[in-house]
Protein backbone atom coordinates (compact mmCIF):
# COMPACT_ATOMS: atom_id res chain seq x y z
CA UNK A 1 46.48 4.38 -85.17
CA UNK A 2 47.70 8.00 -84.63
CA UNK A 3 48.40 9.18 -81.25
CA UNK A 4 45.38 10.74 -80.53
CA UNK A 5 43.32 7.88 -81.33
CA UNK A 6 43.58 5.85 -78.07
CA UNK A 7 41.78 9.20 -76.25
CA UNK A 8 38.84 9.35 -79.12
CA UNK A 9 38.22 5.92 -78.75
CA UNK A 10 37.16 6.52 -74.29
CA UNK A 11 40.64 5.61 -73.38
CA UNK A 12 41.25 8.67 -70.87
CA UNK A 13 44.56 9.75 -68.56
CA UNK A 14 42.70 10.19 -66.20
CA UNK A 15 41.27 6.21 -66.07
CA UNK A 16 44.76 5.31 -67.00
CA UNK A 17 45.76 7.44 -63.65
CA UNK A 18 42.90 5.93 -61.30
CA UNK A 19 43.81 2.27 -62.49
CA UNK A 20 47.50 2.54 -62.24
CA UNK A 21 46.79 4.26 -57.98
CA UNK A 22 44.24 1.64 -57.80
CA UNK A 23 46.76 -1.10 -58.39
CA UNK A 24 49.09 0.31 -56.47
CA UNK A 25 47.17 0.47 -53.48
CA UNK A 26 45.68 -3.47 -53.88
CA UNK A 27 49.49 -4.12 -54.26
CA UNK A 28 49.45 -1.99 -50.42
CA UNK A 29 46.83 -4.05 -48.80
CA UNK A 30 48.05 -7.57 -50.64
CA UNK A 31 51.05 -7.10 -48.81
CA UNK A 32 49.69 -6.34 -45.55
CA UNK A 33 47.00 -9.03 -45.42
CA UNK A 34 50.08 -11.87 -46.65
CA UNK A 35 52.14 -9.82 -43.45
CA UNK A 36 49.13 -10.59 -41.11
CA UNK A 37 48.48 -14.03 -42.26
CA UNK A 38 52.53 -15.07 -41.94
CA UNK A 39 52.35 -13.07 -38.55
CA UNK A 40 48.63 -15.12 -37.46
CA UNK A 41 50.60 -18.81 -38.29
CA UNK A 42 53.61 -17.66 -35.67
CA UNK A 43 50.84 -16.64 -32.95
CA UNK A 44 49.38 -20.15 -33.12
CA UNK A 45 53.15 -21.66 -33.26
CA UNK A 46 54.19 -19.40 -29.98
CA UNK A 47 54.00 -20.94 -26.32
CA UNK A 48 52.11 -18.09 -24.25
CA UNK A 49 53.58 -16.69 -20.91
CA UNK A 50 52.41 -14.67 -18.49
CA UNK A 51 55.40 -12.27 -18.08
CA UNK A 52 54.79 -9.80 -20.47
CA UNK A 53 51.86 -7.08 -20.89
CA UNK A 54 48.80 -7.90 -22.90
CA UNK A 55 47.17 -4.52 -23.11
CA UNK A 56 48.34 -1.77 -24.94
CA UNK A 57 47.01 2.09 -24.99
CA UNK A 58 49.30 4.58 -27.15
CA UNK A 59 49.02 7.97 -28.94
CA UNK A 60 51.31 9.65 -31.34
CA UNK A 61 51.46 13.22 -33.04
CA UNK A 62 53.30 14.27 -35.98
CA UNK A 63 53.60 15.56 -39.25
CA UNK A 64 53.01 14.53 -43.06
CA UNK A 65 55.71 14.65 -45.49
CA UNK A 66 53.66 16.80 -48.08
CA UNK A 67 51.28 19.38 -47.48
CA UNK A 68 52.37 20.71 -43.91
CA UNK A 69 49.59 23.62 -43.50
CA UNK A 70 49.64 22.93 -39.76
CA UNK A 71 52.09 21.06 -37.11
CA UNK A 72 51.37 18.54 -35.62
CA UNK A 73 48.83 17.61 -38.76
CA UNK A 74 48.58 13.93 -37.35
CA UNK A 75 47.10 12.36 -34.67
CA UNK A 76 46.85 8.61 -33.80
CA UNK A 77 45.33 6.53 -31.31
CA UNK A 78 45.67 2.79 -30.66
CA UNK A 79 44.65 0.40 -28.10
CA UNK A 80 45.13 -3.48 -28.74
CA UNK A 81 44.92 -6.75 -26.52
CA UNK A 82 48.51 -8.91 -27.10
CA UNK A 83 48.32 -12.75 -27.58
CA UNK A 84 51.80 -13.39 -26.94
CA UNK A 85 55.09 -10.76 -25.97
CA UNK A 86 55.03 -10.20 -29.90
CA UNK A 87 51.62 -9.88 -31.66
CA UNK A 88 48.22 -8.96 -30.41
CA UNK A 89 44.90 -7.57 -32.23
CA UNK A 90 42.93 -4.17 -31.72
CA UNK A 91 41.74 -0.86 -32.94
CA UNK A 92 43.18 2.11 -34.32
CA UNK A 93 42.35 5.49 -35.12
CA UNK A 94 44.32 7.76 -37.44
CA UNK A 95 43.59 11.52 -38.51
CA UNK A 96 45.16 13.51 -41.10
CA UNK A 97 44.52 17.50 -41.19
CA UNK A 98 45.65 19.16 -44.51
CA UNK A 99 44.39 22.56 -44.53
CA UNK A 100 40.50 22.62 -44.86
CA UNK A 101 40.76 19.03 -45.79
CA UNK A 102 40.61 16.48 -43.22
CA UNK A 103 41.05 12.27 -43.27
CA UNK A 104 39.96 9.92 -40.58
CA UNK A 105 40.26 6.52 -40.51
CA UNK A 106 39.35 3.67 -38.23
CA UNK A 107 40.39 0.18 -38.68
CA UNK A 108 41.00 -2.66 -37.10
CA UNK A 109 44.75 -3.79 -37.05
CA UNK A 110 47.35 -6.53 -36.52
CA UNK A 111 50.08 -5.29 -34.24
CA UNK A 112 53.64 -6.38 -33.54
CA UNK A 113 56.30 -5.70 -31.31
CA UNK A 114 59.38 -7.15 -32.85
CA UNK A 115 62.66 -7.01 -30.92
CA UNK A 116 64.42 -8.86 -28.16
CA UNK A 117 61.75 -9.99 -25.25
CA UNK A 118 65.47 -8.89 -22.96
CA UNK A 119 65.62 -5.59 -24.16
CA UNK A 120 64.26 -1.95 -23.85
CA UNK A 121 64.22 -1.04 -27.01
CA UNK A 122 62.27 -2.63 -29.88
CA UNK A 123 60.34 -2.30 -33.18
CA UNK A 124 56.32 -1.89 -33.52
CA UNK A 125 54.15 -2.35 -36.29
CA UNK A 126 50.45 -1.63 -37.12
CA UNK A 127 48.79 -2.92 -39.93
CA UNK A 128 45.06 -1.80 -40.48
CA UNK A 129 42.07 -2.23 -42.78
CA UNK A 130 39.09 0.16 -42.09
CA UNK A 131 36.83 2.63 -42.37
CA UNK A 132 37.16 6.30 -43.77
CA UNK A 133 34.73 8.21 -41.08
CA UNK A 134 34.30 11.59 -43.50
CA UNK A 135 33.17 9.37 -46.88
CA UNK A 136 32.55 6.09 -45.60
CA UNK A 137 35.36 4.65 -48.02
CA UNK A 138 37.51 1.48 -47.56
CA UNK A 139 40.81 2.52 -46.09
CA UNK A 140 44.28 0.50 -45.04
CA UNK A 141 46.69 2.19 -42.32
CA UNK A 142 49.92 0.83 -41.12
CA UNK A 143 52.89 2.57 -39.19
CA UNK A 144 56.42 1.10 -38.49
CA UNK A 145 59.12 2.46 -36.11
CA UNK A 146 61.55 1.98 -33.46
CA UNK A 147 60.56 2.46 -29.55
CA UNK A 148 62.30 2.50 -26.23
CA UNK A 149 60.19 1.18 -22.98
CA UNK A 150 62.64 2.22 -20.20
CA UNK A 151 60.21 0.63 -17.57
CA UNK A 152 57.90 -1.85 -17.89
CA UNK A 153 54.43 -0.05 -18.62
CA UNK A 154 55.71 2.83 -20.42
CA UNK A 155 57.32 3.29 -23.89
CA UNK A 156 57.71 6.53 -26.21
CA UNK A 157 58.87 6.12 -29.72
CA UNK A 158 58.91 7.42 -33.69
CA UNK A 159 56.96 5.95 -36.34
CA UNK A 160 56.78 6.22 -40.16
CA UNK A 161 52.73 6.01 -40.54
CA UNK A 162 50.81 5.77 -43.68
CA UNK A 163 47.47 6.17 -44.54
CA UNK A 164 44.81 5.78 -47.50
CA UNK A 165 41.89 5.25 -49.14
CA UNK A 166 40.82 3.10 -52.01
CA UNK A 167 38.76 5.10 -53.74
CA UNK A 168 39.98 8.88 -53.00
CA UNK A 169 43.55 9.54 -54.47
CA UNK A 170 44.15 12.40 -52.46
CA UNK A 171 42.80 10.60 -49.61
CA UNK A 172 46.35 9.54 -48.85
CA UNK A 173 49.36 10.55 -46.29
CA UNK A 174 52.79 9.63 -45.18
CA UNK A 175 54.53 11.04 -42.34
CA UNK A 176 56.66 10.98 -39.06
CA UNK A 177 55.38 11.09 -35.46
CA UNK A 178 56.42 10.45 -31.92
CA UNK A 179 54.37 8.57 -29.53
CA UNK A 180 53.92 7.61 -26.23
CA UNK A 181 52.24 3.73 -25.25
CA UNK A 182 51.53 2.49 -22.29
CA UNK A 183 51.59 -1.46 -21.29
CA UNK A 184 49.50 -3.01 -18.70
């Protein structure tokens, strides 16, 4: 078989391509669903207490790593009830400007804040499967970072956030934002 016979016989790059970022973002969401399921068995193994704040409202801005056309070209907003001082359930929404192009997604996401129960600083996670509003496409969204809550009800932090959908390769963004939760 010569080279060139793979691409007479319907084999394309481009189906080679789409598989290969198809893959790659199953590999994305089998990872996050195992992280949620692991995360699920400790909520049922934790004793609950009352000293701790069960709601959560928060907001970030920031910027992606490729394609800056405009700063801040993120914007995030999450709201979730907590089970425990750790984990809790909720909603976020995520949008993505990149020039004339724009990505929102809302899903419905695991969150964690790992860390110390005695200290002010610790480490929250988001892990969400959704909805892309523009084309109606599945889409995953998760964001990790390190936060500081010098009193009780307020926090402010940075997050690494990433964002895509299944279907749309360019439908995808990673990038750095601050944010600002609060905890009642």
């Amino acid at each position: 078989m010569e080279t060139g016979d793979h691409f007479k016989n319907g084999a394309s790059s481009k189906s080679h391509t789409s598989r290969a970022n198809f893959l790659r973002k199953a590999f994305i969401f089998m990872v996050m669903m195992a992280v949620m399921g692991l995360s699920a068995n400790r909520i049922v193994a934790q004793s609950s207490t009352s000293d701790y704040s069960q709601w959560y409202l928060g907001g970030s801005t920031g910027i992606s790593i490729s394609g800056i056309d405009n700063i801040p070209d993120i914007l995030s907003f999450q709201g979730a009830y907590f089970f425990n001082p750790k984990y809790g359930a909720g909603l976020a929404f995520n949008k993505r400007f990149e020039g004339i192009y724009s990505q929102s997604i809302l899903s419905a996401a695991f969150f964690a804040h790992l860390g110390s129960s005695q200290s002010k600083w610790f480490f929250p996670i988001r892990v969400g499967l959704g909805l892309e509003l523009t084309d109606r496409s599945i889409a995953c969204y998760t964001s990790a970072g390190v936060a500081y809550k010098p009193i009780k009800w307020l926090s402010f932090g940075l997050n690494a956030e990433f964002a895509s959908t299944f279907e749309n390769d360019l439908e995808e963004g990673l990038g750095f934002s601050i944010g600002l939760g609060f905890h009642f």
